[in-house]
N, C-alpha and C. Protein backbone atom coordinates (compact mmCIF):
# COMPACT_ATOMS: atom_id res chain seq x y z
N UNK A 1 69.08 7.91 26.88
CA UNK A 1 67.76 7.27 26.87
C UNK A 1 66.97 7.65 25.62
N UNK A 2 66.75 8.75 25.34
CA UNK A 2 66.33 9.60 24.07
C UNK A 2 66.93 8.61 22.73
N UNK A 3 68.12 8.81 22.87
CA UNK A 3 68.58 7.74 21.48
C UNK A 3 68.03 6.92 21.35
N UNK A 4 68.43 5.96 22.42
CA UNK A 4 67.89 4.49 22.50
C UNK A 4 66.40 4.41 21.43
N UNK A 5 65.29 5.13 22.57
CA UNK A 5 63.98 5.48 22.17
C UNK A 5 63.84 5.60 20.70
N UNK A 6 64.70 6.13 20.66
CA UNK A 6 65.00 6.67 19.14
C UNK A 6 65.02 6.07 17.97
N UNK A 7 65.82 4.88 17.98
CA UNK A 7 66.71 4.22 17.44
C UNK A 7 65.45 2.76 17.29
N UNK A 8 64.73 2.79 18.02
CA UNK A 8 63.65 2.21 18.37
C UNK A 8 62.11 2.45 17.28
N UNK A 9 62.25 3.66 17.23
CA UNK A 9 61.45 3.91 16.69
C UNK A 9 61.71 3.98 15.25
N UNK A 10 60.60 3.55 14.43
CA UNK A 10 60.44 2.92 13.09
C UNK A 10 60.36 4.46 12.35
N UNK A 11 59.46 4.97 12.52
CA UNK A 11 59.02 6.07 11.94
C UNK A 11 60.47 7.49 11.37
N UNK A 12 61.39 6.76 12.45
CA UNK A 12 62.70 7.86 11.71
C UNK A 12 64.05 7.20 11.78
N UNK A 13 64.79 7.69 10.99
CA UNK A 13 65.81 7.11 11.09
C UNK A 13 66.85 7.84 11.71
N UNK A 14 67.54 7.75 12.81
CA UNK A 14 68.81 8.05 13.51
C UNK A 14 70.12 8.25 13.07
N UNK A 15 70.52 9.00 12.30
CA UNK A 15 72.14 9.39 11.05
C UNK A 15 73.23 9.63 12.35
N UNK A 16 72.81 10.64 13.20
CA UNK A 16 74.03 11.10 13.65
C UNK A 16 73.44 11.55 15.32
N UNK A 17 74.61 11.98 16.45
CA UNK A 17 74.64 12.14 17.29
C UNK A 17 75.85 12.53 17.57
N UNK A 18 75.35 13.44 18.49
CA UNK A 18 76.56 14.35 19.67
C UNK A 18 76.06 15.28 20.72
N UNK A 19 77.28 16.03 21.63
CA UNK A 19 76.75 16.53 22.60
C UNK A 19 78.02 18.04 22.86
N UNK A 20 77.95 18.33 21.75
CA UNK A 20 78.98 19.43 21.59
C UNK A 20 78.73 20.34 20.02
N UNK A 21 78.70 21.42 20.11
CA UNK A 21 78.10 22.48 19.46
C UNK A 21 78.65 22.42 18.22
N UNK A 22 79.73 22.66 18.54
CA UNK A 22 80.89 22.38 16.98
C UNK A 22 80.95 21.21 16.24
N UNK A 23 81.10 20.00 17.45
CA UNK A 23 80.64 18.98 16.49
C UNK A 23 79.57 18.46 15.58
N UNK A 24 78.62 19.37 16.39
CA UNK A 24 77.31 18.88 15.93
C UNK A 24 77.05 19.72 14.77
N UNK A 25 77.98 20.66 14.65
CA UNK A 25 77.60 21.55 12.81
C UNK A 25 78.60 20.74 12.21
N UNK A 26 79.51 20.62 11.96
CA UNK A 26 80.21 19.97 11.65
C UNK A 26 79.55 18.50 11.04
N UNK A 27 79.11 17.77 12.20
CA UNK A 27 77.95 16.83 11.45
C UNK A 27 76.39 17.01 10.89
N UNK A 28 76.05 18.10 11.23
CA UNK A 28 74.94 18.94 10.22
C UNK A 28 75.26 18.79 8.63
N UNK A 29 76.39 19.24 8.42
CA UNK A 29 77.00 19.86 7.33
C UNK A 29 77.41 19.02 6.73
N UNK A 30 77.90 17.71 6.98
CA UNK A 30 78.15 16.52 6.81
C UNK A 30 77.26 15.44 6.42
N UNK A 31 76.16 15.55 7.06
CA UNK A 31 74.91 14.55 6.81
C UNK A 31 73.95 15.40 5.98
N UNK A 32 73.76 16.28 6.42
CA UNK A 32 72.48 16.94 5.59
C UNK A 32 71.48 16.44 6.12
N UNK A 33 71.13 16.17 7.37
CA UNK A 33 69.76 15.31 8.27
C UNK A 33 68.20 15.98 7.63
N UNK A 34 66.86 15.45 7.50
CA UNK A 34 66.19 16.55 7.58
C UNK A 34 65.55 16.88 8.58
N UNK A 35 65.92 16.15 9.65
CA UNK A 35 65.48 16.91 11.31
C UNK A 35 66.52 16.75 11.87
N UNK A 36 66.71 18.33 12.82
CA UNK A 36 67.86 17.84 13.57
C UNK A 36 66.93 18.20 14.87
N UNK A 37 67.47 17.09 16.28
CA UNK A 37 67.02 17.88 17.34
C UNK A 37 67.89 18.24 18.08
N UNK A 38 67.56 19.34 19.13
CA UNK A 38 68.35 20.16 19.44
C UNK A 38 68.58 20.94 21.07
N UNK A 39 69.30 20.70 21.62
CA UNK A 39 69.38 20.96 23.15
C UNK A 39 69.67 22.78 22.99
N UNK A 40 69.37 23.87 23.61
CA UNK A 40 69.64 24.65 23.80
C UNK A 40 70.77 25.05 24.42
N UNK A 41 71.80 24.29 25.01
CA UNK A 41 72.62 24.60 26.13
C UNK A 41 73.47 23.24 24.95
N UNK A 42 74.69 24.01 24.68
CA UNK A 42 76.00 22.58 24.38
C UNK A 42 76.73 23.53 24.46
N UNK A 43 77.94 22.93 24.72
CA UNK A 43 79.49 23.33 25.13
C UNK A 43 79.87 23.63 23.67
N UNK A 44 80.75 24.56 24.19
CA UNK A 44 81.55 25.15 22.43
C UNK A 44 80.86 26.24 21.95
N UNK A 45 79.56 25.81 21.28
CA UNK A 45 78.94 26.42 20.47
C UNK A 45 77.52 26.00 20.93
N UNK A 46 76.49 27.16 21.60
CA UNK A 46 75.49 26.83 22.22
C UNK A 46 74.72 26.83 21.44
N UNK A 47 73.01 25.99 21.59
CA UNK A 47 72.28 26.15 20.70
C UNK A 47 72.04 26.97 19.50
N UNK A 48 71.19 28.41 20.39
CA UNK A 48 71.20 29.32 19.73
C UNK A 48 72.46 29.39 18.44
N UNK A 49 73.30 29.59 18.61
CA UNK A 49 74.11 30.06 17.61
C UNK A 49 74.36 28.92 16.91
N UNK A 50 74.36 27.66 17.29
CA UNK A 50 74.91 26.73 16.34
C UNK A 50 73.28 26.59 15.20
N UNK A 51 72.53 27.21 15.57
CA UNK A 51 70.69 27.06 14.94
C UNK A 51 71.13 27.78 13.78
N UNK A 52 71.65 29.49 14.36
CA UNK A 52 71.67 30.59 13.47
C UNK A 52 72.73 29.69 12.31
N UNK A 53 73.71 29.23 12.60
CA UNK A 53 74.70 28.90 11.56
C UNK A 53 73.77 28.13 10.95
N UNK A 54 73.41 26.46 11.24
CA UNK A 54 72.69 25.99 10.16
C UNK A 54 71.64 26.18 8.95
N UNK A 55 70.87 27.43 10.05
CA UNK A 55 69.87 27.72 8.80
C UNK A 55 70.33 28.16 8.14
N UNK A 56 71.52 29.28 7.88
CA UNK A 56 72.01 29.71 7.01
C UNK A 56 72.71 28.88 6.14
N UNK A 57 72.90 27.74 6.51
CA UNK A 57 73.98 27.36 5.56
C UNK A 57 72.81 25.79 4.82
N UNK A 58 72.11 25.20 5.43
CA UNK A 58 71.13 24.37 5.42
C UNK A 58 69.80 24.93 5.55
N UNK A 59 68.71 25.73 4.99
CA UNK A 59 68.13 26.48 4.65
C UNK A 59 66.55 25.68 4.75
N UNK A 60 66.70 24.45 4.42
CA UNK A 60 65.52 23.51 4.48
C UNK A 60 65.55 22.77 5.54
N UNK A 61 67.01 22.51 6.41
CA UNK A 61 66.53 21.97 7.48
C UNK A 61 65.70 22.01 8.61
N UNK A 62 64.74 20.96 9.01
CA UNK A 62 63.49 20.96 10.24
C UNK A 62 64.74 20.89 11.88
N UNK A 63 63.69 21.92 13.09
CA UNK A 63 64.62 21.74 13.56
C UNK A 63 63.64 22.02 15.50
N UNK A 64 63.91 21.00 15.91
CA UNK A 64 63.10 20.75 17.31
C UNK A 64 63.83 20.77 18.24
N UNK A 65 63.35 22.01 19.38
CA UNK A 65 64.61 22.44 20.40
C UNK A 65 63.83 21.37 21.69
N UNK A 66 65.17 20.23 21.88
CA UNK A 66 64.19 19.45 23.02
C UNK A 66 64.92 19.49 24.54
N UNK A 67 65.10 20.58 25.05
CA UNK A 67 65.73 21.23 26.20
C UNK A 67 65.01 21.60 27.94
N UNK A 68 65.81 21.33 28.61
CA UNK A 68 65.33 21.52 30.11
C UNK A 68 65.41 23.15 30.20
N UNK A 69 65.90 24.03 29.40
CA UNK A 69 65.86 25.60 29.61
C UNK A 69 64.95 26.14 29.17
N UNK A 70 63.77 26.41 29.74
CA UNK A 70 62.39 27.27 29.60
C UNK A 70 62.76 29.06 30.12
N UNK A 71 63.85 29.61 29.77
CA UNK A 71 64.09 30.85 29.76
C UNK A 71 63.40 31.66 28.90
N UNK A 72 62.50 32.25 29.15
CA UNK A 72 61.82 33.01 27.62
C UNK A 72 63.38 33.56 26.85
N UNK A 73 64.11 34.35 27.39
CA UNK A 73 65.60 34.51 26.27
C UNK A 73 65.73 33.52 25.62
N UNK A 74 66.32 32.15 25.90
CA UNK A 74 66.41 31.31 25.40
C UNK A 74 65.40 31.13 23.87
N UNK A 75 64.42 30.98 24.59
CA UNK A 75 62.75 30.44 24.21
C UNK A 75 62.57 31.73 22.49
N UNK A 76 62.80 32.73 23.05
CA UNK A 76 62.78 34.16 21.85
C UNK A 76 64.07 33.53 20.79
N UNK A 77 65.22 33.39 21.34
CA UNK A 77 66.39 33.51 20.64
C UNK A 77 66.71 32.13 19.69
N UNK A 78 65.79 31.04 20.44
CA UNK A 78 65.59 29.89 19.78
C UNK A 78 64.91 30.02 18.35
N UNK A 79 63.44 30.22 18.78
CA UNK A 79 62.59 31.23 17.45
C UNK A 79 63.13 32.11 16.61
N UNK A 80 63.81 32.84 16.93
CA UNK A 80 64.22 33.69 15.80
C UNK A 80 65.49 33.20 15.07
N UNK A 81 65.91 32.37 15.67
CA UNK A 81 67.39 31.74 14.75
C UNK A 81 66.45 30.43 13.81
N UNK A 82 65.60 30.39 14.02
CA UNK A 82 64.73 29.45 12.79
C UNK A 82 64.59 28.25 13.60
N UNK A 83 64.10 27.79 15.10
CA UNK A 83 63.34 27.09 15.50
C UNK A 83 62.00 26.54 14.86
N UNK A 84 61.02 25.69 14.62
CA UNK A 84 60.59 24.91 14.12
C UNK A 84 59.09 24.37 15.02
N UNK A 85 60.03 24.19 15.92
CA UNK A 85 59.82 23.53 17.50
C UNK A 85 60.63 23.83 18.80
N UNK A 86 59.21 23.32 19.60
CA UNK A 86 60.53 23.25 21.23
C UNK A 86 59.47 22.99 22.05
N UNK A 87 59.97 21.57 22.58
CA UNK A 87 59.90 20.42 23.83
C UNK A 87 60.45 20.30 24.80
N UNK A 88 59.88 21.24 26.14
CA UNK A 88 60.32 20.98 27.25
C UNK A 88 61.20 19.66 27.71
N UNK A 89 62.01 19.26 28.28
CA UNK A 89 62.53 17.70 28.57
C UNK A 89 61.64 17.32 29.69
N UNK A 90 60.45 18.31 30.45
CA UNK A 90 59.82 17.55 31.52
C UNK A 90 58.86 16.94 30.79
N UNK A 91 58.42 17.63 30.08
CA UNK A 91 57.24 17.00 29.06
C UNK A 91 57.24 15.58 28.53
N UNK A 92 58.09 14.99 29.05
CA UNK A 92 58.34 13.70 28.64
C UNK A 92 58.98 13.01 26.85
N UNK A 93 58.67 11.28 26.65
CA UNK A 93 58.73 11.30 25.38
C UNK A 93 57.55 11.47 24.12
N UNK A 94 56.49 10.99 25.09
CA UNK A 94 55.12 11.15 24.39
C UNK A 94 54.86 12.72 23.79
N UNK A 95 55.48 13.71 24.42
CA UNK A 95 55.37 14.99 23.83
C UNK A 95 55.99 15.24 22.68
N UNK A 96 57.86 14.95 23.00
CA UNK A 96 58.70 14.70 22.38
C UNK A 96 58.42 14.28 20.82
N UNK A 97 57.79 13.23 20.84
CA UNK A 97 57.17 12.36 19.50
C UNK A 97 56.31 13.11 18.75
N UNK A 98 55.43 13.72 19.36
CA UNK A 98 54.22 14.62 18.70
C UNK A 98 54.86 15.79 17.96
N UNK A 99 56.27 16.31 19.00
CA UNK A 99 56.51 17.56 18.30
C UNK A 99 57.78 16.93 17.10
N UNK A 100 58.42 15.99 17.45
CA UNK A 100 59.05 15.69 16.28
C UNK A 100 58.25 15.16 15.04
N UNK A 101 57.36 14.55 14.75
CA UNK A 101 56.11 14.34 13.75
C UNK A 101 55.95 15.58 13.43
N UNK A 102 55.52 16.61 14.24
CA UNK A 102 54.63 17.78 13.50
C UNK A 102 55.79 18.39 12.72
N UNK A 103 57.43 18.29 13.20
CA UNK A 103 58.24 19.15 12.56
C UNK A 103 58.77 18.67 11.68
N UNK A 104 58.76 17.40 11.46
CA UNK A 104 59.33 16.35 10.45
C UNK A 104 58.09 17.00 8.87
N UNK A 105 57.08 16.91 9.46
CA UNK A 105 56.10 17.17 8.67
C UNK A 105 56.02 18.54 7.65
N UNK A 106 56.57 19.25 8.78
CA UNK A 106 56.55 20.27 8.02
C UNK A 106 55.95 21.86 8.85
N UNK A 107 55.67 21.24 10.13
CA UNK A 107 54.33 21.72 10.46
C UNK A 107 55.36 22.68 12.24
N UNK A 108 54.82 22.94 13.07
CA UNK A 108 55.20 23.50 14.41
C UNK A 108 54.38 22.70 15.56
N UNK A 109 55.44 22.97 16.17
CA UNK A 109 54.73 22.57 17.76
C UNK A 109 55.80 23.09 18.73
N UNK A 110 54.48 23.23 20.08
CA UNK A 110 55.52 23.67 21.43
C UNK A 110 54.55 22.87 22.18
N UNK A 111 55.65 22.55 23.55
CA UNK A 111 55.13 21.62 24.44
C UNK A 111 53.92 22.71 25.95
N UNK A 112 53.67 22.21 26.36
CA UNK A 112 52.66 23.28 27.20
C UNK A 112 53.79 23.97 27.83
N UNK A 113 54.89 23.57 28.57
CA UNK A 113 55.16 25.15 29.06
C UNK A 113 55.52 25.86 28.31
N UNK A 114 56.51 25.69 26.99
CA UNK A 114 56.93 26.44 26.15
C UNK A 114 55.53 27.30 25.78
N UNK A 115 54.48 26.64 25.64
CA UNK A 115 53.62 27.68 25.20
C UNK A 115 53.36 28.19 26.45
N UNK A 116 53.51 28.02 27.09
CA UNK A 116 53.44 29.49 28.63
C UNK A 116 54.09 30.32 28.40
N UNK A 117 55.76 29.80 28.03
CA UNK A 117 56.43 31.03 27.93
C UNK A 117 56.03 31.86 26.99
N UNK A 118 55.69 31.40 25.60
CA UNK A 118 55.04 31.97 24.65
C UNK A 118 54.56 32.95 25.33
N UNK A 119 53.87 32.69 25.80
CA UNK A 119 52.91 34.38 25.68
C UNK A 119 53.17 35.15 26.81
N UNK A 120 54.30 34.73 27.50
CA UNK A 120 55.64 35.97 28.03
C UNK A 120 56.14 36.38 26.88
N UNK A 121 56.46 36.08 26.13
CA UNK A 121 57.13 36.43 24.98
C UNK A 121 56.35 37.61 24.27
N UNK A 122 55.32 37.13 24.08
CA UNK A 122 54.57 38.36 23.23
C UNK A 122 53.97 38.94 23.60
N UNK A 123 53.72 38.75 24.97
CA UNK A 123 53.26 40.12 25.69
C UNK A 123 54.44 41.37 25.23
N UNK A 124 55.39 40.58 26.26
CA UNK A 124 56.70 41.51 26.22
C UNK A 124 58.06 41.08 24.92
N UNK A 125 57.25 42.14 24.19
CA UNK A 125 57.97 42.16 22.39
C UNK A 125 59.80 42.68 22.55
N UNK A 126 59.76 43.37 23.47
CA UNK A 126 61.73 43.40 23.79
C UNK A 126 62.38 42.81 24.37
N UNK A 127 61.55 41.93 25.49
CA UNK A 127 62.21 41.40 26.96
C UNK A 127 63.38 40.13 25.85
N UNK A 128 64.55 40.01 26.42
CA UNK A 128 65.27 39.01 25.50
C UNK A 128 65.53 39.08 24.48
N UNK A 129 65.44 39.98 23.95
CA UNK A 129 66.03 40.31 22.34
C UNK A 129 67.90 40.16 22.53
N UNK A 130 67.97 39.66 22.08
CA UNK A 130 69.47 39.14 21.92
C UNK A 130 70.31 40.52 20.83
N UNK A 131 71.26 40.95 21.43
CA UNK A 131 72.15 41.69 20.64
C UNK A 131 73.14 40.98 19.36
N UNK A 132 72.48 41.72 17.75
CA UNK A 132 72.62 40.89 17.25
C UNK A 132 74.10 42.07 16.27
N UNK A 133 74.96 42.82 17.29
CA UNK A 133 75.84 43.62 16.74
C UNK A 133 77.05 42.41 16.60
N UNK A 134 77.32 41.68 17.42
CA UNK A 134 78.17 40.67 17.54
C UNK A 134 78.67 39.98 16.57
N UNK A 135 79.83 39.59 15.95
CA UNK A 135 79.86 38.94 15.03
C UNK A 135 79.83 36.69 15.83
N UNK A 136 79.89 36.55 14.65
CA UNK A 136 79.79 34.75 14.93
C UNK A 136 81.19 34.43 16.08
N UNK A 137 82.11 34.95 15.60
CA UNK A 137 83.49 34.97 16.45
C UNK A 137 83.59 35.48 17.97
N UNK A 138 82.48 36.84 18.07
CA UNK A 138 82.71 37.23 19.23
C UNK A 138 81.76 36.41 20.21
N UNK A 139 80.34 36.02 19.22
CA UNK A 139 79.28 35.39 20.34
C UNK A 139 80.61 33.81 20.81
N UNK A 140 81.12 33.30 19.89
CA UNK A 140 81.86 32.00 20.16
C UNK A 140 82.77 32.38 21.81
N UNK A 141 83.20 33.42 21.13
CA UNK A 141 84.61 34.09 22.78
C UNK A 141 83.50 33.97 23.46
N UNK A 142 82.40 34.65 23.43
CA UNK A 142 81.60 34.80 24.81
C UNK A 142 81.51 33.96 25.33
N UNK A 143 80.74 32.66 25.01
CA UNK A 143 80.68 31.62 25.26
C UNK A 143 81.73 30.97 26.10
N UNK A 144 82.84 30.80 24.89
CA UNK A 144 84.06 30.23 26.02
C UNK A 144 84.54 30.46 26.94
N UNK A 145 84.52 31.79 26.90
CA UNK A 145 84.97 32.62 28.04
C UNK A 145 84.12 32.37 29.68
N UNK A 146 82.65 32.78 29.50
CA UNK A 146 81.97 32.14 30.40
C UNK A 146 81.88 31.38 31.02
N UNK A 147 82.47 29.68 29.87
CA UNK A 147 82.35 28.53 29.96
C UNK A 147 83.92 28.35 31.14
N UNK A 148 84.52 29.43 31.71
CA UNK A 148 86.04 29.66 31.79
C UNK A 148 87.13 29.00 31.01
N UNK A 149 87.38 29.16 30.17
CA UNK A 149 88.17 28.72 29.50
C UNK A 149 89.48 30.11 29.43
N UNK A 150 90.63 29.52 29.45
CA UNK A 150 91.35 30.42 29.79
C UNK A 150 92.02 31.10 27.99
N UNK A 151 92.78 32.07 27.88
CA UNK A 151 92.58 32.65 26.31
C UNK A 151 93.56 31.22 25.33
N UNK A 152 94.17 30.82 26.02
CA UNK A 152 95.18 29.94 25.39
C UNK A 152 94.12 28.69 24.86
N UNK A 153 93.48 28.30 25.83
CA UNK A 153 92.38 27.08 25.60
C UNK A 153 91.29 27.60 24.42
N UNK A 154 91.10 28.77 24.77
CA UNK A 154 90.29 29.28 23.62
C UNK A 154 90.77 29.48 22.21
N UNK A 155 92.17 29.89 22.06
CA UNK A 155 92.91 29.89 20.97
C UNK A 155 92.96 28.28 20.34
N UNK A 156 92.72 27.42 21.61
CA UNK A 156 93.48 25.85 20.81
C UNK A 156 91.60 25.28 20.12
N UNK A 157 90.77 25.16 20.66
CA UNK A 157 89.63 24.96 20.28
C UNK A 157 89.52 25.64 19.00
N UNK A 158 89.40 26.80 18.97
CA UNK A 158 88.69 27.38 17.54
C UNK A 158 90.01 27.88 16.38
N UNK A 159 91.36 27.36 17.10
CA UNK A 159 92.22 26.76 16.35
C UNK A 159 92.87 28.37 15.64
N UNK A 160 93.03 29.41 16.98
CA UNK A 160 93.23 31.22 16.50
C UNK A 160 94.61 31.21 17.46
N UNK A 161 95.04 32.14 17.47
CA UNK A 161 96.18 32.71 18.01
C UNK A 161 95.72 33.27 19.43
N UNK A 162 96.41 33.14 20.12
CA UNK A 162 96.13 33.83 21.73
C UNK A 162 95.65 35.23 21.29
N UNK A 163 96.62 35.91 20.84
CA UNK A 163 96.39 37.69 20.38
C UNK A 163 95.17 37.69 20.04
N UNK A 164 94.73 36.69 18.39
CA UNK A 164 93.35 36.77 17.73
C UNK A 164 92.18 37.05 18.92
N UNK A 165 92.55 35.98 19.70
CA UNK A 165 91.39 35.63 21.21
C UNK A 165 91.26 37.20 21.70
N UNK A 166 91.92 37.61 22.34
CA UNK A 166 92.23 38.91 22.83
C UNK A 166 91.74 40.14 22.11
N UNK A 167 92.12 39.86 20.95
CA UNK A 167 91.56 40.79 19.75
C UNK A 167 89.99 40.89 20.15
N UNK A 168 89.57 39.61 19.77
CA UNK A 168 88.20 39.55 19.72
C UNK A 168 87.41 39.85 21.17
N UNK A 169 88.06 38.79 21.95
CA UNK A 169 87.81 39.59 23.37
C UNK A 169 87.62 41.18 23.95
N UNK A 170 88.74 41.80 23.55
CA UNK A 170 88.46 43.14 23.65
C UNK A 170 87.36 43.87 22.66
N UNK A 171 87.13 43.72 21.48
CA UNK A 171 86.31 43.98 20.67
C UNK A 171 84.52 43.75 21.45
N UNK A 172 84.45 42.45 21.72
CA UNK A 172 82.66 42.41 22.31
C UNK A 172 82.68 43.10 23.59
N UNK A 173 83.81 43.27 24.40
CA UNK A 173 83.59 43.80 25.78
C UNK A 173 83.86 45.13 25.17
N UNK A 174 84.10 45.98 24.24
CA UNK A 174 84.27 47.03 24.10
C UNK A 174 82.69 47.35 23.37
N UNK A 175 82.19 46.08 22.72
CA UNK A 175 81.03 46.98 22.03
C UNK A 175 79.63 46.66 22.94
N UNK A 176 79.79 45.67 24.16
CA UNK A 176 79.08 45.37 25.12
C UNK A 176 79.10 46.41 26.55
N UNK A 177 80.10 47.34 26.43
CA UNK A 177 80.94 48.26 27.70
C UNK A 177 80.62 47.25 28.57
N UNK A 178 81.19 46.29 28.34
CA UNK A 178 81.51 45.41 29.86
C UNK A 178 83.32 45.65 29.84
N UNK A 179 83.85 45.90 31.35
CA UNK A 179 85.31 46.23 31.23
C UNK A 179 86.42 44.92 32.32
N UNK A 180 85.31 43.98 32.78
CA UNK A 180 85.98 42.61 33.23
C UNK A 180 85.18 41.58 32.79
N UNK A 181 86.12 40.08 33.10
CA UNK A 181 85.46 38.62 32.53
C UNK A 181 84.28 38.52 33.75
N UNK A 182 84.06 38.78 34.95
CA UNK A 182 83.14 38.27 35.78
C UNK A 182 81.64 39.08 34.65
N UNK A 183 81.97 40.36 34.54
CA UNK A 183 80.43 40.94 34.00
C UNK A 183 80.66 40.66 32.66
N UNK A 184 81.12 39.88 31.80
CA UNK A 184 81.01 39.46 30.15
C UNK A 184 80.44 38.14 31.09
N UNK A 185 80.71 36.94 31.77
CA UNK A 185 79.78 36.07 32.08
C UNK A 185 78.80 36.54 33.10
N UNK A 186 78.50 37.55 33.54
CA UNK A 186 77.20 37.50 34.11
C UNK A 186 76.22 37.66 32.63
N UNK A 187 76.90 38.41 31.67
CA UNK A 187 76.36 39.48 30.70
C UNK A 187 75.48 37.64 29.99
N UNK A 188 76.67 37.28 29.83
CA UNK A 188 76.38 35.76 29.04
C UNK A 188 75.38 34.86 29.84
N UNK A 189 75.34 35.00 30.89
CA UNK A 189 74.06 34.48 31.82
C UNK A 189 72.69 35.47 31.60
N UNK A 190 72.76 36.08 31.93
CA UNK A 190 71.50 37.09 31.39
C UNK A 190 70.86 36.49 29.62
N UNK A 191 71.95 36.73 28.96
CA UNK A 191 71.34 36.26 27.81
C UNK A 191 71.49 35.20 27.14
N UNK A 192 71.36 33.76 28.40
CA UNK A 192 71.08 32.25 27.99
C UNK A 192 72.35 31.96 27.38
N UNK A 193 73.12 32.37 27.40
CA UNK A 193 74.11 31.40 26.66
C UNK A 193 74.96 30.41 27.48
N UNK A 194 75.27 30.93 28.86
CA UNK A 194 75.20 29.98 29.87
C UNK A 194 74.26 30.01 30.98
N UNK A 195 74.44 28.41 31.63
CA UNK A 195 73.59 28.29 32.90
C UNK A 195 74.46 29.11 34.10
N UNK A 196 73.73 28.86 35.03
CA UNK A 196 74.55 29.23 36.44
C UNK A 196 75.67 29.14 37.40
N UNK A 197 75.77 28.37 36.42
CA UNK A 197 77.13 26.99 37.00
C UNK A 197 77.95 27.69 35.72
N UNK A 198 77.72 28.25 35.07
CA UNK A 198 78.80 28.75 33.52
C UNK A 198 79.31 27.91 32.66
N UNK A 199 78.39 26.83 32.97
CA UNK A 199 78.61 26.01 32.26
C UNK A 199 77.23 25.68 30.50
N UNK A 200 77.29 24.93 29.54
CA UNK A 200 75.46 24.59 28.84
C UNK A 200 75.16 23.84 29.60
């Protein structure tokens, strides 16, 4: 529906679309958009981390998180990977529009609950701080892993060796002291990278 809307509207032009983490850097990197918007929760490669990669590598890109996950974790971890913006999905499209204008522009916006959470957030300056010992490889295992993906499936996606998987696997649960997969995905639920279902 969002596209459509989208696609509709005069004021921007529509380059690219997807609904998967990897793909969607992949077409970052590819288009060079100067807004991207952005769900917090995608398969593969979840928001958060697919944010952290772009800014680094796309440095000027504008970037509006327009997501149903009002987790202050989320909400912190969004912001600090170089969020822009972030639009509740209850908030409708009329919100939606305002905060993509202000970020296109140049400028910030959050939708009213996000600014609720806001100031959970800065009340409490540690709550959700994301552990940032992890390398890009291990937050990816986490993810998949959560997502259950079994080590072989994980090897064929990010295109590594079963062992590599394992490697790395043992490595974040060793520097996380988590010592089974049920508490590396609770661990990964706690800190937004999956929903409840273990699934984005």
């Amino acid at each position: 529906m969002l596209v459509e809307i989208l696609a509709l509207d005069k004021g921007f032009k529509l380059v690219g679309q997807c609904g998967d983490g990897q793909e969607g850097l992949q077409m970052c990197l590819d288009l060079k958009p100067d807004v991207v918007v952005l769900d917090a929760k995608l398969p593969s490669l979840n928001g958060v981390e697919l944010l952290r990669r772009l800014t680094k590598r796309l440095p000027s890109l504008r970037v509006l998180v327009f997501s149903g996950h009002e987790n202050p974790v989320v909400v912190r971890q969004m912001l600090e990977a170089g969020a822009h913006g972030f639009v509740e999905k209850t908030a409708g499209f009329t919100e939606f529009r305002k905060g993509l204008a202000a970020v296109a522009l140049g400028g910030t916006y959050f939708g009213p609950a996000i600014a609720s959470v806001l100031r959970t957030v800065i009340a409490n300056p540690e709550s959700g701080r994301s552990p940032d010992f992890l390398t890009e490889r291990e937050r990816e295992i986490l993810q998949l892993v959560a997502e259950g993906n079994s080590t072989k499936e994980i090897g064929v996606k990010l295109g590594i060796s079963a062992k590599t998987v394992d490697n790395h696997r043992t490595n974040l649960m060793r520097k996380l002291n988590i010592h089974d997969v049920a508490s590396l995905t609770r661990h990964a639920l706690e800190q937004g990278v999956v929903d409840d279902k273990g699934r984005p």
